[in-house]
PDB file of N, CA and C in Angstrom:
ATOM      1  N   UNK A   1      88.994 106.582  74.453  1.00  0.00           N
ATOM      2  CA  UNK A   1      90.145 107.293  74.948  1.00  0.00           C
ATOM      3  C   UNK A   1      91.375 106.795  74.205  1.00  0.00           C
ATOM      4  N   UNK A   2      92.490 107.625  74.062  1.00  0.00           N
ATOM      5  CA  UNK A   2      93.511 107.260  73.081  1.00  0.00           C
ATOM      6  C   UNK A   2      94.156 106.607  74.173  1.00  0.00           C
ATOM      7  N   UNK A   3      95.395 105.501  73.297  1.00  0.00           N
ATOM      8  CA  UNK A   3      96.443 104.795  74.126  1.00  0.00           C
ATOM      9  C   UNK A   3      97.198 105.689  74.727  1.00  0.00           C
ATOM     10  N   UNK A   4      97.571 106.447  74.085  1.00  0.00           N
ATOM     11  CA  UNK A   4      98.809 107.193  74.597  1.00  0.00           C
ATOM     12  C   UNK A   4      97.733 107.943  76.134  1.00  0.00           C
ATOM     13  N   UNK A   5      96.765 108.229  76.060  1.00  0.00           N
ATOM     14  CA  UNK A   5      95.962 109.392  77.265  1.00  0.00           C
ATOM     15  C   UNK A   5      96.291 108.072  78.106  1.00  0.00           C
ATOM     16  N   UNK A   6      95.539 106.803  78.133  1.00  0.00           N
ATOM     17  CA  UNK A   6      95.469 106.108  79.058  1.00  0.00           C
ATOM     18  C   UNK A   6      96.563 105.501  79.719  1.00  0.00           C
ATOM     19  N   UNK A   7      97.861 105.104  78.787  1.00  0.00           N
ATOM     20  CA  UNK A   7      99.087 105.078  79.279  1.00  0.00           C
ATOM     21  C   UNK A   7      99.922 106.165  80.053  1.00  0.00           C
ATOM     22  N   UNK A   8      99.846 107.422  79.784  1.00  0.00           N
ATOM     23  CA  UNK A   8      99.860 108.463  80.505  1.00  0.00           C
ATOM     24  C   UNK A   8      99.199 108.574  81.868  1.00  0.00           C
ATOM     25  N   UNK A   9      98.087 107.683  81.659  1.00  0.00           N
ATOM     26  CA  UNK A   9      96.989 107.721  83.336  1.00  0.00           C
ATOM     27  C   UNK A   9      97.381 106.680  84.008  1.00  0.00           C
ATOM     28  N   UNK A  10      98.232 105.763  83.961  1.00  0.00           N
ATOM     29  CA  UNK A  10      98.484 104.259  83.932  1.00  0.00           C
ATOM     30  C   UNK A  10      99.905 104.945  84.676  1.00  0.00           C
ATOM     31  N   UNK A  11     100.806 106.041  84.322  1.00  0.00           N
ATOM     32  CA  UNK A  11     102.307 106.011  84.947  1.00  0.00           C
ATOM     33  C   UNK A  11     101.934 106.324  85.878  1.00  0.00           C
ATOM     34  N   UNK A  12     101.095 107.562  85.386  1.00  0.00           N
ATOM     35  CA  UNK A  12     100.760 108.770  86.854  1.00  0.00           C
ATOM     36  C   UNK A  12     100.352 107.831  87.766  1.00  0.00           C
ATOM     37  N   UNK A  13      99.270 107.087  88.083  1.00  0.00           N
ATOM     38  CA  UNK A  13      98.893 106.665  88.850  1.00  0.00           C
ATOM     39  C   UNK A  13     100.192 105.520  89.850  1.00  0.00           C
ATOM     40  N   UNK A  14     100.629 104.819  88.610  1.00  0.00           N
ATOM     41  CA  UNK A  14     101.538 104.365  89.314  1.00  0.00           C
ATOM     42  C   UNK A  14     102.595 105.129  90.213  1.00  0.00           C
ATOM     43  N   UNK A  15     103.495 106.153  89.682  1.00  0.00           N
ATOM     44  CA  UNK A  15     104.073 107.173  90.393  1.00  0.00           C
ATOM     45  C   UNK A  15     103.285 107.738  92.379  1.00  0.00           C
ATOM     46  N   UNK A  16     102.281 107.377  91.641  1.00  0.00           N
ATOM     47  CA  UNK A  16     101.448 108.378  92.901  1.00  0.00           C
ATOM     48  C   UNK A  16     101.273 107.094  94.388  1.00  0.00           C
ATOM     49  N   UNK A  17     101.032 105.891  93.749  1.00  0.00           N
ATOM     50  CA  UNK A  17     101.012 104.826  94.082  1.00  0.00           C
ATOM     51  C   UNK A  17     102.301 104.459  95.091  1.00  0.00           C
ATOM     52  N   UNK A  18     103.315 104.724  94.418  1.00  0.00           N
ATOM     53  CA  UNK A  18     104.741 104.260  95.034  1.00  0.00           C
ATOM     54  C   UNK A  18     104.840 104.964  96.496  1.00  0.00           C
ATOM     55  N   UNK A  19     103.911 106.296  97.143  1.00  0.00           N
ATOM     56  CA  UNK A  19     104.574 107.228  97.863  1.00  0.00           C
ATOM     57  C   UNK A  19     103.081 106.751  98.764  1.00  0.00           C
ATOM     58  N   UNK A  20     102.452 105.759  98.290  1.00  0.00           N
ATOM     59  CA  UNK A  20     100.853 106.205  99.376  1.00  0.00           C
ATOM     60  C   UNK A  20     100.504 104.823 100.378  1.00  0.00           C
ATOM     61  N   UNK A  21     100.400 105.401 101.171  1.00  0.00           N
ATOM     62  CA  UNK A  21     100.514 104.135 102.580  1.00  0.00           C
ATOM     63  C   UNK A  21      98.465 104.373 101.973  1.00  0.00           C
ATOM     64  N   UNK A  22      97.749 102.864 101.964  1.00  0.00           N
ATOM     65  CA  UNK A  22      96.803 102.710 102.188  1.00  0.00           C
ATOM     66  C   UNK A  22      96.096 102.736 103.609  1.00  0.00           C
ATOM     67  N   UNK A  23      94.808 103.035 103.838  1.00  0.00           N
ATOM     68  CA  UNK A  23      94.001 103.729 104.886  1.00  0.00           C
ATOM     69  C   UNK A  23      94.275 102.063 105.730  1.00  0.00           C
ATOM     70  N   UNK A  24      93.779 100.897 105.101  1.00  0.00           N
ATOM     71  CA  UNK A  24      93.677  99.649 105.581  1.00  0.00           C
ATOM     72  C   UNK A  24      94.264  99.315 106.651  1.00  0.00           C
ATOM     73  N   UNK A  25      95.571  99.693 106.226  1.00  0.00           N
ATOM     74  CA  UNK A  25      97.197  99.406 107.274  1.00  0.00           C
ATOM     75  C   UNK A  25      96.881 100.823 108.692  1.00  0.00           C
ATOM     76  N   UNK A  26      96.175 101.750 108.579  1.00  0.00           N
ATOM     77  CA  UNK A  26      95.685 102.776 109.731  1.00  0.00           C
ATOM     78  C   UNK A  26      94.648 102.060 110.779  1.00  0.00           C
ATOM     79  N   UNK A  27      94.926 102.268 111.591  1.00  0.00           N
ATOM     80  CA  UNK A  27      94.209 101.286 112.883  1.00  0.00           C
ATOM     81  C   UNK A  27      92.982 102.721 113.395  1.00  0.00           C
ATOM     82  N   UNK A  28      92.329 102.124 113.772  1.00  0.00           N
ATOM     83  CA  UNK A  28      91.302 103.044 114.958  1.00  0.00           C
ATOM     84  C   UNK A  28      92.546 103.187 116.136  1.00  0.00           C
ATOM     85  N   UNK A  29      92.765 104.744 116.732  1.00  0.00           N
ATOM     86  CA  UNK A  29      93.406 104.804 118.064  1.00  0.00           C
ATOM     87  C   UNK A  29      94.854 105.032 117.063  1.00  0.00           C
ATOM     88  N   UNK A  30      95.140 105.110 116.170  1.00  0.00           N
ATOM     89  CA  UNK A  30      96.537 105.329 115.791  1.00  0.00           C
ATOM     90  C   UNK A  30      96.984 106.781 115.675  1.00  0.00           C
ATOM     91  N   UNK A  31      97.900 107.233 116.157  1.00  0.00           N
ATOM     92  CA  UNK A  31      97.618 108.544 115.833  1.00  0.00           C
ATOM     93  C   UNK A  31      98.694 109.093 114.701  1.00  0.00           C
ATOM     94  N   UNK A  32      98.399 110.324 114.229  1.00  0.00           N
ATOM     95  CA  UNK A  32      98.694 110.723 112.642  1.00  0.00           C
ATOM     96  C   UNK A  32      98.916 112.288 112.961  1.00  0.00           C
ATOM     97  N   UNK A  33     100.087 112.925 112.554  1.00  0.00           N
ATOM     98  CA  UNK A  33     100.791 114.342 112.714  1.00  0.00           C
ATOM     99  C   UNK A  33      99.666 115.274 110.675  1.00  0.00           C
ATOM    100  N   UNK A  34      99.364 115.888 111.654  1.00  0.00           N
ATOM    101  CA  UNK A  34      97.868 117.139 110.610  1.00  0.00           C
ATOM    102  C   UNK A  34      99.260 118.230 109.821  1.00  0.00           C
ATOM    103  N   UNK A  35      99.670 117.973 108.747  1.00  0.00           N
ATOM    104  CA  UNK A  35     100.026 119.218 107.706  1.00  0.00           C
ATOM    105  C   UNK A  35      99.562 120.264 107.717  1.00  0.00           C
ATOM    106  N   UNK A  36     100.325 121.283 108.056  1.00  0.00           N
ATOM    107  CA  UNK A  36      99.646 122.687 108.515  1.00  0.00           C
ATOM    108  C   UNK A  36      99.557 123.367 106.998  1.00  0.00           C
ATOM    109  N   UNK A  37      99.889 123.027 105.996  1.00  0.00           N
ATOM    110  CA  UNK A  37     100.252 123.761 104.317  1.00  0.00           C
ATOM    111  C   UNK A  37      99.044 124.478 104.444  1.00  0.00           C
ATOM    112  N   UNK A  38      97.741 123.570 103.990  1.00  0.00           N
ATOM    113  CA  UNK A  38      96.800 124.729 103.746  1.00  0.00           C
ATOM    114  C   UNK A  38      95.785 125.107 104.698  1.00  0.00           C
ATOM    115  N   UNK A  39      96.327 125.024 106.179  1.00  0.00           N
ATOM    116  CA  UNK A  39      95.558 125.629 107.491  1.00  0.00           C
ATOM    117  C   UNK A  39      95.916 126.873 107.294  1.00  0.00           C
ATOM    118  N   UNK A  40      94.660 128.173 107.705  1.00  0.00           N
ATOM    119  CA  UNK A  40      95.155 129.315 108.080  1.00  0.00           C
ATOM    120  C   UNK A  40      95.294 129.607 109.713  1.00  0.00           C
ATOM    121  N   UNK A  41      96.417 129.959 109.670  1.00  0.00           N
ATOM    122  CA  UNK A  41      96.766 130.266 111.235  1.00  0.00           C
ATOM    123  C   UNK A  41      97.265 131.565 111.299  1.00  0.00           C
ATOM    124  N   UNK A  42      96.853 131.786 112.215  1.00  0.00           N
ATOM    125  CA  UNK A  42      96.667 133.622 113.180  1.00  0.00           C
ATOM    126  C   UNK A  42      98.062 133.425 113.977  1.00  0.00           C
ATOM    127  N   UNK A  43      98.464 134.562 113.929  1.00  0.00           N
ATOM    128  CA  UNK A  43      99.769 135.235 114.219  1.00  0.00           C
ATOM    129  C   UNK A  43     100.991 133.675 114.244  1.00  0.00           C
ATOM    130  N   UNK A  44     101.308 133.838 113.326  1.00  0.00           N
ATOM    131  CA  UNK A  44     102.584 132.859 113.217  1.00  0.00           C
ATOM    132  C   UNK A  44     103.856 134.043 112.484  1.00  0.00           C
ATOM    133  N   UNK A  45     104.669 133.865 113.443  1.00  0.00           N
ATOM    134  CA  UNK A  45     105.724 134.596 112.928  1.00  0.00           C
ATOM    135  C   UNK A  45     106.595 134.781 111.438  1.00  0.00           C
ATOM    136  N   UNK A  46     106.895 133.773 110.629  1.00  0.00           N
ATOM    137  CA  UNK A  46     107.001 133.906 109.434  1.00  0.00           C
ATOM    138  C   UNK A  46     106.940 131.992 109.053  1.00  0.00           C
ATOM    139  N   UNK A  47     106.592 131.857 108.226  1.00  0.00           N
ATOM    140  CA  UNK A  47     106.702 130.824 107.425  1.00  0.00           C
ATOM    141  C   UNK A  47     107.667 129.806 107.528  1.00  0.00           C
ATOM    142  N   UNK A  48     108.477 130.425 107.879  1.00  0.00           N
ATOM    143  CA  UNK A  48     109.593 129.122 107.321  1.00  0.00           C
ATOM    144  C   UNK A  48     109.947 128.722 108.996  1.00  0.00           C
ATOM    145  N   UNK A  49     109.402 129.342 110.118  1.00  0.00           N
ATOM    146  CA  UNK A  49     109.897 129.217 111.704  1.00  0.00           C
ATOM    147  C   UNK A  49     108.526 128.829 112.510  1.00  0.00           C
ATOM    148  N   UNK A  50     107.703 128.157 111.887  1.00  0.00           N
ATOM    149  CA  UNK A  50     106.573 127.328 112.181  1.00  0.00           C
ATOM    150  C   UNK A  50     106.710 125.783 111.591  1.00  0.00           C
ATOM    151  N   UNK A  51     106.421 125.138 112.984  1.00  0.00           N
ATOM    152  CA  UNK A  51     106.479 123.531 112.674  1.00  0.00           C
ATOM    153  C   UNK A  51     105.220 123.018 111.568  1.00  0.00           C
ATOM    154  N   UNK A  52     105.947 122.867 110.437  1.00  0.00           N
ATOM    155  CA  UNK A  52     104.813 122.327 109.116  1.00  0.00           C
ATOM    156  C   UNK A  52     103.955 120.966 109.505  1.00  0.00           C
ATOM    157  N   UNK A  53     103.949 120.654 111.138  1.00  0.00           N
ATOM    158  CA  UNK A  53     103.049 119.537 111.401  1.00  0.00           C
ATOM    159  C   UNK A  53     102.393 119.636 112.922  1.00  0.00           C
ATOM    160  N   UNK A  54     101.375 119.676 112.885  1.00  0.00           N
ATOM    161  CA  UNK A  54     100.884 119.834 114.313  1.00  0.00           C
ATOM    162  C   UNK A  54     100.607 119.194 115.385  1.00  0.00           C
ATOM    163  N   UNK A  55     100.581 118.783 116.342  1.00  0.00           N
ATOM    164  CA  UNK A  55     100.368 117.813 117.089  1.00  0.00           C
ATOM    165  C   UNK A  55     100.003 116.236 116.803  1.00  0.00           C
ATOM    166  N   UNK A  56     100.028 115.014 116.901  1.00  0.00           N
ATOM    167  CA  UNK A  56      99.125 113.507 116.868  1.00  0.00           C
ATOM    168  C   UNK A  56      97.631 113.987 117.195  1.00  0.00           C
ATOM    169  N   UNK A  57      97.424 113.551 115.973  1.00  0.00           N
ATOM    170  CA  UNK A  57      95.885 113.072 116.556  1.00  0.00           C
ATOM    171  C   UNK A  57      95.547 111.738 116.415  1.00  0.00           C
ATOM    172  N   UNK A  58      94.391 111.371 117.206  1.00  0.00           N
ATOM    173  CA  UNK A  58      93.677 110.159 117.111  1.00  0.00           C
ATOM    174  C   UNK A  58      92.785 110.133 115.993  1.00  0.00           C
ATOM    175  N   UNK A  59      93.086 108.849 115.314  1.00  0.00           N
ATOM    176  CA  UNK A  59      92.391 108.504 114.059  1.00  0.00           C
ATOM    177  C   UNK A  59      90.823 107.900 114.744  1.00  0.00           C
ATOM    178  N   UNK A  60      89.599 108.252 114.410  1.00  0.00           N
ATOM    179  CA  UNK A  60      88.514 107.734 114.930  1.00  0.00           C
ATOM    180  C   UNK A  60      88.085 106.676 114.290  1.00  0.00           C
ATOM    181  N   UNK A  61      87.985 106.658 112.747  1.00  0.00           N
ATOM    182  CA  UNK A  61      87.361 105.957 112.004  1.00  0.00           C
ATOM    183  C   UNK A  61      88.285 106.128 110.877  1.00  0.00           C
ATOM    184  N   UNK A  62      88.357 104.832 109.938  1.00  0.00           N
ATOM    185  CA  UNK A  62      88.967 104.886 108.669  1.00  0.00           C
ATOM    186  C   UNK A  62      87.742 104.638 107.875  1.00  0.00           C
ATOM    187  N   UNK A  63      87.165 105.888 107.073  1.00  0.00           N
ATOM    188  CA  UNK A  63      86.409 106.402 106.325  1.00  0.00           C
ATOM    189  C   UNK A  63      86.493 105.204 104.791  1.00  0.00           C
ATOM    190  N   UNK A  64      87.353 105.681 104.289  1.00  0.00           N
ATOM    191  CA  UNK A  64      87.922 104.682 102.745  1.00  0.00           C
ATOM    192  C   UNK A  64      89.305 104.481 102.779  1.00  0.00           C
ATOM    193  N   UNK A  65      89.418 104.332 101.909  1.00  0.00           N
ATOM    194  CA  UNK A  65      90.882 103.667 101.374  1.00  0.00           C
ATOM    195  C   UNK A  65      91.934 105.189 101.597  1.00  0.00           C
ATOM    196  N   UNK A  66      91.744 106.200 101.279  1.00  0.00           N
ATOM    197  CA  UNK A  66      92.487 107.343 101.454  1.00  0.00           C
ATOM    198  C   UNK A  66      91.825 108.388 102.540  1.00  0.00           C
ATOM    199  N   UNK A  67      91.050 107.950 103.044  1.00  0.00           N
ATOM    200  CA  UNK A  67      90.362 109.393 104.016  1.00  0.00           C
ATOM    201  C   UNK A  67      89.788 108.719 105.739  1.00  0.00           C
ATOM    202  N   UNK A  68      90.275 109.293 106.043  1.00  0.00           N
ATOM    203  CA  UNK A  68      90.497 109.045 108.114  1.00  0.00           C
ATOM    204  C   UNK A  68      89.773 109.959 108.887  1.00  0.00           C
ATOM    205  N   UNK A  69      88.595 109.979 110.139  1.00  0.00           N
ATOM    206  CA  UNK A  69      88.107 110.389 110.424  1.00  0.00           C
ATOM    207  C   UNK A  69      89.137 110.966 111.759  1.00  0.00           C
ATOM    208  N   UNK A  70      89.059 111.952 112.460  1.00  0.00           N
ATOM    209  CA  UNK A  70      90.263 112.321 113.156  1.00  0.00           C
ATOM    210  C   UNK A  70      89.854 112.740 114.262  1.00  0.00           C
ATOM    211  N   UNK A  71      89.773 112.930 115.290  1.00  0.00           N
ATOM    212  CA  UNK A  71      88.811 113.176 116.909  1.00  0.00           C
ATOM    213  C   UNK A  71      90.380 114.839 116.783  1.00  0.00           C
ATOM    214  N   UNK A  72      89.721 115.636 116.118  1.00  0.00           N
ATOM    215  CA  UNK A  72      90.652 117.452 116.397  1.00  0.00           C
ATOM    216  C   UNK A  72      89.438 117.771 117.656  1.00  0.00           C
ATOM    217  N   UNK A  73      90.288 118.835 118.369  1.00  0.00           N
ATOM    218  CA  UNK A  73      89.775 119.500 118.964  1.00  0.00           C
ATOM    219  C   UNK A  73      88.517 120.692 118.280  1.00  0.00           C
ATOM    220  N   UNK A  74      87.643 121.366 119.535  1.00  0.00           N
ATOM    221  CA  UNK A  74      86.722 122.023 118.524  1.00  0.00           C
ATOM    222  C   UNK A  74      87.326 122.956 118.217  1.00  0.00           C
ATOM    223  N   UNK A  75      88.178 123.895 118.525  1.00  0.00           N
ATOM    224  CA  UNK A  75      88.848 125.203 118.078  1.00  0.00           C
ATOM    225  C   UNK A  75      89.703 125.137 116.767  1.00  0.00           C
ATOM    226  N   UNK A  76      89.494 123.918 116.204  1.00  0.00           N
ATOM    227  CA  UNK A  76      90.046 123.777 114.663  1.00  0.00           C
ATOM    228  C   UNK A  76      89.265 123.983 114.030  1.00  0.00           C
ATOM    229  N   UNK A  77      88.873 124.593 113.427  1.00  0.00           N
ATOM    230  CA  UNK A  77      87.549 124.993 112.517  1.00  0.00           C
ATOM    231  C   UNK A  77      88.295 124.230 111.100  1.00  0.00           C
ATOM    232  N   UNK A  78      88.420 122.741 110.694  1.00  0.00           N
ATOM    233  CA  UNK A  78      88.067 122.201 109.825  1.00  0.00           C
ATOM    234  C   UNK A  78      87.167 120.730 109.932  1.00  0.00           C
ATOM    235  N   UNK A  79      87.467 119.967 109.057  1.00  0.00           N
ATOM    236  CA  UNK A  79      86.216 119.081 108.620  1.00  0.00           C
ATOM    237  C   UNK A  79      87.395 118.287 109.691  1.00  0.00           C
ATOM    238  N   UNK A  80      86.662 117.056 109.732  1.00  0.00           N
ATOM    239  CA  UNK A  80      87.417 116.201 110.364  1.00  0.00           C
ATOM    240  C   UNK A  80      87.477 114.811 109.617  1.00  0.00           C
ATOM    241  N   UNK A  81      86.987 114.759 108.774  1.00  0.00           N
ATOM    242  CA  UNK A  81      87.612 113.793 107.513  1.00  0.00           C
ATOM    243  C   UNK A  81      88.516 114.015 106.645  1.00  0.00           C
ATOM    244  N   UNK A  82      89.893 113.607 106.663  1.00  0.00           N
ATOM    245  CA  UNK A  82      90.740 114.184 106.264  1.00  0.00           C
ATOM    246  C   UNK A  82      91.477 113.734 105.391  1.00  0.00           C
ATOM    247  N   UNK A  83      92.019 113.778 104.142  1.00  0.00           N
ATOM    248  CA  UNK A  83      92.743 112.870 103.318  1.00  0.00           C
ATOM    249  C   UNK A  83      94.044 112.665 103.665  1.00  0.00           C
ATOM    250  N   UNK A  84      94.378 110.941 103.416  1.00  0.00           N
ATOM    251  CA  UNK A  84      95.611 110.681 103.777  1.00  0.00           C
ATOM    252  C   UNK A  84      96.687 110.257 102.654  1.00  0.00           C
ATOM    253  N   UNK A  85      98.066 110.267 102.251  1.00  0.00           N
ATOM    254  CA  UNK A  85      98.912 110.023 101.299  1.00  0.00           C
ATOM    255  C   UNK A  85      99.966 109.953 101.796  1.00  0.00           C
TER     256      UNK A  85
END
């Protein structure tokens, strides 16, 4: 791999680094507000007059270093391992 690619992979990462709380510091029982960006939701009035965060949930399990297991209700039809940043 060239210097310049890997120094390039070396900022980014750092950049990305500066903004990311690790999973470690997340407790079992802590709870964590779900980003609605790429949920689809049924009848929401327009975009910009919907709260972009949905209720606390309880963290069940801390999966890895970036991904949290989350106790959602069943009427959420997603995964419940969820990435965190």
């Amino acid at each position: 791999m060239g210097t310049a690619l890997k120094k390039a992979q070396e900022e980014i990462k750092r950049q990305v680094d500066k903004r990311r709380k690790e999973a470690e510091e997340w407790k079992k029982e802590d709870k964590v507000m779900l980003s609605i960006k790429d949920l689809a939701l049924k009848k929401r009035p327009a975009k910009k007059l919907v709260d972009q965060y949905v209720s606390p949930y309880i963290i069940n399990e801390v999966v890895s270093t970036n991904m949290v297991k989350l106790q959602l209700p069943s009427l959420m039809r997603i995964h419940l391992v969820v990435n965190i940043s």
